[in-house]
Every structure is written in C-alpha cells, then in structure tokens.
C-alpha atoms as a PDB file:
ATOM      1  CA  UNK A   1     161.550  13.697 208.589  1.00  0.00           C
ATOM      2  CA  UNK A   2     159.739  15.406 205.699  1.00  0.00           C
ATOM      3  CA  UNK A   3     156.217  14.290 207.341  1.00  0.00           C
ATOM      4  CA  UNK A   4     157.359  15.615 210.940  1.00  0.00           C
ATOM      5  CA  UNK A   5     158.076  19.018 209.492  1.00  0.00           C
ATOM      6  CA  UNK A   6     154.784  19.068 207.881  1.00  0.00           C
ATOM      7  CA  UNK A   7     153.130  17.923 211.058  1.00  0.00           C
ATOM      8  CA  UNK A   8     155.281  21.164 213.075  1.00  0.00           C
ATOM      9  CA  UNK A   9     154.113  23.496 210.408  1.00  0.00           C
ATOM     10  CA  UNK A  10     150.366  22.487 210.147  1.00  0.00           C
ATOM     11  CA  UNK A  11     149.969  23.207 214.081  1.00  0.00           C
ATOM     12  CA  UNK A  12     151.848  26.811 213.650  1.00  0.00           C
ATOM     13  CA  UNK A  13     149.167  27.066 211.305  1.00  0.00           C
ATOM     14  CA  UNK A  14     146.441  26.167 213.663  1.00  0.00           C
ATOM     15  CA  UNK A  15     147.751  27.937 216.398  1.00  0.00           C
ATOM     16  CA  UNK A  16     148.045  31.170 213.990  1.00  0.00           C
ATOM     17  CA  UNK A  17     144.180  30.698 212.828  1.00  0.00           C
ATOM     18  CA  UNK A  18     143.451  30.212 216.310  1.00  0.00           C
ATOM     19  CA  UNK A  19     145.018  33.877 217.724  1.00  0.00           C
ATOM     20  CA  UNK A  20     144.085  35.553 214.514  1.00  0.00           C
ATOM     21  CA  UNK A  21     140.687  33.905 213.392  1.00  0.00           C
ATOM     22  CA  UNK A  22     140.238  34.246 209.746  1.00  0.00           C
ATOM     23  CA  UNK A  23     136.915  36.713 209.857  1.00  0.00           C
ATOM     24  CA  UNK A  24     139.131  38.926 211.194  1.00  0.00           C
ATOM     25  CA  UNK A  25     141.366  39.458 208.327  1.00  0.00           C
END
C-alpha cells in the first residue's frame, strides 16, 4: 500500500513538472 501511494504521488509530480516546467519557476 505504502509503495502504491508513492507510485500515485511520483506521477502528480511528473504531471506537475510537466504543466509547470521547472525553468519556469
């Protein structure tokens, strides 16, 4: 269970540096 929320949170992540790229910031 641990590992699956991990997994759900790393591809928010992606999907956040993908809409927002970091040079941006």
């Amino acid at each position: 269970m641990l590992l699956g929320s991990l997994g759900i949170l790393h591809l928010i992540l992606l999907l956040l540096i993908n809409i927002v790229p970091l040079e941006e910031l």
